[in-house]
C-alpha atoms as a PDB file:
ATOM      1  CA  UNK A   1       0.000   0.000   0.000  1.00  0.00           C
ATOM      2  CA  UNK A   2       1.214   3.819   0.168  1.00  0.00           C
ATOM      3  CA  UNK A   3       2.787   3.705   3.584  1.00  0.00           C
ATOM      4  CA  UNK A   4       4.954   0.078   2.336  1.00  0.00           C
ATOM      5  CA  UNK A   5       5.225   2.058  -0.945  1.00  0.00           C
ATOM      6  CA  UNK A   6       6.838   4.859   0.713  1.00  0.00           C
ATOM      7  CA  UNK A   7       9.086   3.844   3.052  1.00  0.00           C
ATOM      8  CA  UNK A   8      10.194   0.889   1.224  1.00  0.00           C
ATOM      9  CA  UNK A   9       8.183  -1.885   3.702  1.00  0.00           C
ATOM     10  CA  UNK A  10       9.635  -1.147   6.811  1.00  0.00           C
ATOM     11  CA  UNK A  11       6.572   0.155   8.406  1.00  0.00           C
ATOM     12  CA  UNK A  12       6.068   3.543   9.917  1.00  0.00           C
ATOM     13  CA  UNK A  13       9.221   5.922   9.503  1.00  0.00           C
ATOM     14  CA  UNK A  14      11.870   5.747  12.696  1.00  0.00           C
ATOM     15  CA  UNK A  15      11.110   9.372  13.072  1.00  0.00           C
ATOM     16  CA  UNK A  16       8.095   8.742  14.341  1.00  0.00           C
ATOM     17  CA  UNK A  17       9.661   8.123  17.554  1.00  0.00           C
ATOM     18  CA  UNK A  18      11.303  10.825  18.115  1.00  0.00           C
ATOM     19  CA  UNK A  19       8.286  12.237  20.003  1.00  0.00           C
ATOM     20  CA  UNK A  20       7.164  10.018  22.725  1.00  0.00           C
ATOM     21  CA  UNK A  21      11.267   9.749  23.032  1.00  0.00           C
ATOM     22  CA  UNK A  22      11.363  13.255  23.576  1.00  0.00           C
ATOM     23  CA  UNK A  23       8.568  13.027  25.988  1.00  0.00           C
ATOM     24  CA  UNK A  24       9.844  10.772  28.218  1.00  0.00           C
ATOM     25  CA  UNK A  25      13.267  12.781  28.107  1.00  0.00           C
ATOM     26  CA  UNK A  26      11.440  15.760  29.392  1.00  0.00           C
ATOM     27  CA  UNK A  27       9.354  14.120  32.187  1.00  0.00           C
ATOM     28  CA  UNK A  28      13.071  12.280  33.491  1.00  0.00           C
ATOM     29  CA  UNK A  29      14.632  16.349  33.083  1.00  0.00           C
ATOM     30  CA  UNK A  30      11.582  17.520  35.441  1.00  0.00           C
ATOM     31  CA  UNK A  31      11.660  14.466  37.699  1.00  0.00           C
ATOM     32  CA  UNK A  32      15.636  15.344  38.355  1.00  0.00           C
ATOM     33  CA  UNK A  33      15.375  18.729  38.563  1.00  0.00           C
ATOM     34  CA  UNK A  34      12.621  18.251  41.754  1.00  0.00           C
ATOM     35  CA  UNK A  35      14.468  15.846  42.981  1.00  0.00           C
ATOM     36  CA  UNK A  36      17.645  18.342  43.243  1.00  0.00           C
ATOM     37  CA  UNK A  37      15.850  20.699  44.301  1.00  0.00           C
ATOM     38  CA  UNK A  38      14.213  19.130  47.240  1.00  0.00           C
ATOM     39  CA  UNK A  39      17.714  17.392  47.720  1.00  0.00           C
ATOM     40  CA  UNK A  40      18.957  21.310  48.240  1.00  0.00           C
ATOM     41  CA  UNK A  41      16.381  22.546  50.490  1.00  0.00           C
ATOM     42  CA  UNK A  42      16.856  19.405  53.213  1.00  0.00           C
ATOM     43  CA  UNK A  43      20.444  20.127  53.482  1.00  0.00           C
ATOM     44  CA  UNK A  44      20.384  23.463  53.178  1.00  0.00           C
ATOM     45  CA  UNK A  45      17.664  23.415  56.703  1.00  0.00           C
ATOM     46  CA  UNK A  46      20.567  20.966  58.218  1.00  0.00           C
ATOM     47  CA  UNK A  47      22.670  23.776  57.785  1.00  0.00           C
ATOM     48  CA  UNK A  48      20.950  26.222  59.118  1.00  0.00           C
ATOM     49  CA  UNK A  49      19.922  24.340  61.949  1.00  0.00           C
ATOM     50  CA  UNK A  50      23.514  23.704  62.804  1.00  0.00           C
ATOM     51  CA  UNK A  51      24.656  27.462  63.194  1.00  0.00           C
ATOM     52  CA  UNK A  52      21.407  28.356  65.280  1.00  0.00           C
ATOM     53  CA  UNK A  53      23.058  25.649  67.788  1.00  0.00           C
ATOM     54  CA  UNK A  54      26.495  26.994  67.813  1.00  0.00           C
ATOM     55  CA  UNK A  55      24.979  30.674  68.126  1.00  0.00           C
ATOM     56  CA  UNK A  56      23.051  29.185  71.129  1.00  0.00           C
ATOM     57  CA  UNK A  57      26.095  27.532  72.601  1.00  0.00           C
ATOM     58  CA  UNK A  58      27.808  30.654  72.113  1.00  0.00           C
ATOM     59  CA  UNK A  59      25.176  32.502  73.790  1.00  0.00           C
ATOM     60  CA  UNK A  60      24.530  34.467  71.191  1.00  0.00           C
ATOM     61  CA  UNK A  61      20.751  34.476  71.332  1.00  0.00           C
ATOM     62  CA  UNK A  62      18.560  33.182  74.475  1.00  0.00           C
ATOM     63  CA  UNK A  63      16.475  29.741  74.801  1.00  0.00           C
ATOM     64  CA  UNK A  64      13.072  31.229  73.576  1.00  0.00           C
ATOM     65  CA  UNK A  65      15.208  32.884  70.416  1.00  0.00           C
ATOM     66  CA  UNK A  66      16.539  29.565  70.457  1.00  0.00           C
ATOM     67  CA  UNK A  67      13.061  28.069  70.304  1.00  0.00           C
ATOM     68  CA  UNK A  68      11.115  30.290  68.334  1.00  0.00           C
ATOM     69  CA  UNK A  69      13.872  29.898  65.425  1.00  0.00           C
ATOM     70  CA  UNK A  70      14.192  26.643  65.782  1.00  0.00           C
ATOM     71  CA  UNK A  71      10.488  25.726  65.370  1.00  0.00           C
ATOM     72  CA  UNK A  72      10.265  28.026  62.338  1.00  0.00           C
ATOM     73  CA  UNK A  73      13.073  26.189  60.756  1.00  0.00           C
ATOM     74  CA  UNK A  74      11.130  22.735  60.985  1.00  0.00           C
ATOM     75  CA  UNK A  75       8.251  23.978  59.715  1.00  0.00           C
END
């Protein structure tokens, strides 16, 4: 028939998956890029967390500045 015709029996043209190839490339791009970015914000809260501790073992800032901080960092 025309489609055999054309592309000398070999069925539908490889081209036609470059699409759903494509596709899936961009779904696995926005998959990694949440995943880094969630990766980023955990340790970047560990961080944080860390230097609020040696501020307070410093004494730096009191328990309830302690406290207050540290409950806004876990939420």
């Amino acid at each position: 028939m025309w489609w055999s015709d054309w592309w000398g029996g070999y069925g539908p043209a490889p081209f036609m998956l470059f699409g759903p190839v494509m596709m899936l490339l961009f779904v696995a791009a926005c998959a990694a890029v949440v995943y880094l970015v969630m990766r980023s914000s955990q340790a970047h809260g560990g961080h944080a967390m860390e230097i609020l501790e040696e501020r307070y073992a410093r004494g730096e800032i009191d328990q309830a500045e302690f406290e207050e901080r540290r409950r806004l960092l876990r939420a």
